[in-house]
Protein backbone atom coordinates (compact mmCIF):
# COMPACT_ATOMS: atom_id res chain seq x y z
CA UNK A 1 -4.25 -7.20 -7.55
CA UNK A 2 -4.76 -6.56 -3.77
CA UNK A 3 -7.04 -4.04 -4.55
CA UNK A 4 -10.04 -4.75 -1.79
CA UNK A 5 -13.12 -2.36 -1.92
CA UNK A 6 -13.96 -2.69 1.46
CA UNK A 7 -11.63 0.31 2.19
CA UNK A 8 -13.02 3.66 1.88
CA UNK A 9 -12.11 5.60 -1.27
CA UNK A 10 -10.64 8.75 -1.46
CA UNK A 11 -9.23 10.94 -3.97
CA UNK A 12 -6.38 13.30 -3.86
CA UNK A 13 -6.90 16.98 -5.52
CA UNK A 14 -3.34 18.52 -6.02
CA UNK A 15 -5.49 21.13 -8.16
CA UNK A 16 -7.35 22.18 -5.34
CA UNK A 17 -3.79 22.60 -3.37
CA UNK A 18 -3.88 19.95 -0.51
CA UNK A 19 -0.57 19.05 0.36
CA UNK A 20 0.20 14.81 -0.12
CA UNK A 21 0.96 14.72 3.30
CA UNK A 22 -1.95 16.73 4.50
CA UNK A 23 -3.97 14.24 2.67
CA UNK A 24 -1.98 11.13 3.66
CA UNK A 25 -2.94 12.33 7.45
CA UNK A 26 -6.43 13.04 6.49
CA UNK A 27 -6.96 9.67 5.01
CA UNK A 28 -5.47 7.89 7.64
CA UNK A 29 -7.85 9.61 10.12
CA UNK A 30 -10.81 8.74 8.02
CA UNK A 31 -10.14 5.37 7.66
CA UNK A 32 -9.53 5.45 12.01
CA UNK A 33 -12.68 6.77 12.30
CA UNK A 34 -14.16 4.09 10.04
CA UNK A 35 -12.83 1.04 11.48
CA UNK A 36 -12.39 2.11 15.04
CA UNK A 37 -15.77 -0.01 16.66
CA UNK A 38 -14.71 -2.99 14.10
CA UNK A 39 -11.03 -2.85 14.58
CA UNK A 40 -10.91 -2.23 18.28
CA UNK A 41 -7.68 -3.24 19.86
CA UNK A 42 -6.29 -3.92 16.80
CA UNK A 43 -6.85 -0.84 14.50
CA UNK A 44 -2.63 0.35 14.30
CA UNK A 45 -1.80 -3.14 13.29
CA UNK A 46 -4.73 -2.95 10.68
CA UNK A 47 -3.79 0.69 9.46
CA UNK A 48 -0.42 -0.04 9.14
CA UNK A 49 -0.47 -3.71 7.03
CA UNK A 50 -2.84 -1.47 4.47
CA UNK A 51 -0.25 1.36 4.03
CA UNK A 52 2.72 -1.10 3.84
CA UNK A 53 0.57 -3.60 1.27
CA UNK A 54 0.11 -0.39 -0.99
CA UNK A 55 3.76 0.96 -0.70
CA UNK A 56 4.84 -2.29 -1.40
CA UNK A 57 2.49 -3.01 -3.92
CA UNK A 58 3.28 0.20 -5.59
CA UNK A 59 6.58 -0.64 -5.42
CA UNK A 60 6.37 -4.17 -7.14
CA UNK A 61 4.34 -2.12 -10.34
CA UNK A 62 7.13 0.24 -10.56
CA UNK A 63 9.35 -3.17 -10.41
CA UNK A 64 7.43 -4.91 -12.74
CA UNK A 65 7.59 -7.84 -9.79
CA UNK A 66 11.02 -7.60 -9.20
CA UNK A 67 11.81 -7.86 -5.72
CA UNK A 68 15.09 -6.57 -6.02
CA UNK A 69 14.39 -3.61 -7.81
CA UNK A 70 11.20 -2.75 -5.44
CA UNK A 71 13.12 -3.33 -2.20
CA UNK A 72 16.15 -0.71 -3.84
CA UNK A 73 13.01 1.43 -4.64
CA UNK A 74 12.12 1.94 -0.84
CA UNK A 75 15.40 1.39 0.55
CA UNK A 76 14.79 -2.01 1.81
CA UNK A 77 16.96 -5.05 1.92
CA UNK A 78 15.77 -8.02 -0.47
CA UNK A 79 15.47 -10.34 2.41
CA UNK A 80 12.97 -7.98 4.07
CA UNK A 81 10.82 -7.27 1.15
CA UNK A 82 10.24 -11.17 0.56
CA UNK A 83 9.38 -12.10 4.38
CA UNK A 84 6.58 -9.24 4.39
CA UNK A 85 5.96 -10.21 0.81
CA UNK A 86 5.23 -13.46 1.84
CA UNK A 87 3.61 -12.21 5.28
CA UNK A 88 1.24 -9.86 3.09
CA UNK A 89 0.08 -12.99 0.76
CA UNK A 90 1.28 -10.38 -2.54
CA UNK A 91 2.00 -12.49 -5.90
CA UNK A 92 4.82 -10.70 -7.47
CA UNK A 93 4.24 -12.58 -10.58
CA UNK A 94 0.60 -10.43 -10.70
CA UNK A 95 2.95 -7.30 -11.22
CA UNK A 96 5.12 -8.27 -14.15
CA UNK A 97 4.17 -7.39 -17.62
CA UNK A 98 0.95 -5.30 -15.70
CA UNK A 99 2.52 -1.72 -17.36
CA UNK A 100 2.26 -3.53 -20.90
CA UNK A 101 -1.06 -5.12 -20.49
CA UNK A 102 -2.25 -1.49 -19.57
């Protein structure tokens, strides 16, 4: 899948009581401070294409590769989850049947 190890990893700990959005923030700033020399001047554009590829992407698994279904998901209309589909370079067909193969 898109999955690219490049990108620091990070692991959420509900257990030890840190909030999802706490932790959204807190990964966000990590990966900032990470790329900010090698992404200069074009770090936002950067940060945001990774969190839409894994909302969308997360989207598609719960889909099963349906587009309509995904774009429902997040509240998107069809047309706009194909163009940044397609903008993204994500294979919808690597989605279906990926719960059963599990």
């Amino acid at each position: 899948m898109g999955e690219d190890h490049r990108y620091p990893q990070h692991d959420f700990d509900g257990e030890k009581g840190e909030d999802k959005i706490l932790f959204l923030s807190r990964v966000i700033k990590e990966t900032q401070n990470h790329y900010s020399r090698e992404k200069k001047g074009a770090l936002y554009k950067f940060l945001f294409e990774v969190i839409e590829r894994s909302i969308i992407e997360d989207a598609l698994l719960q889909a099963e590769g349906n587009q309509l279904m995904a774009a429902r998901i997040l509240g998107l209309n069809r047309n706009t989850i194909h163009s940044k589909i397609i903008k993204l370079k994500i294979n919808p067909e690597d989605f279906k049947d990926y719960r059963k193969s599990k």
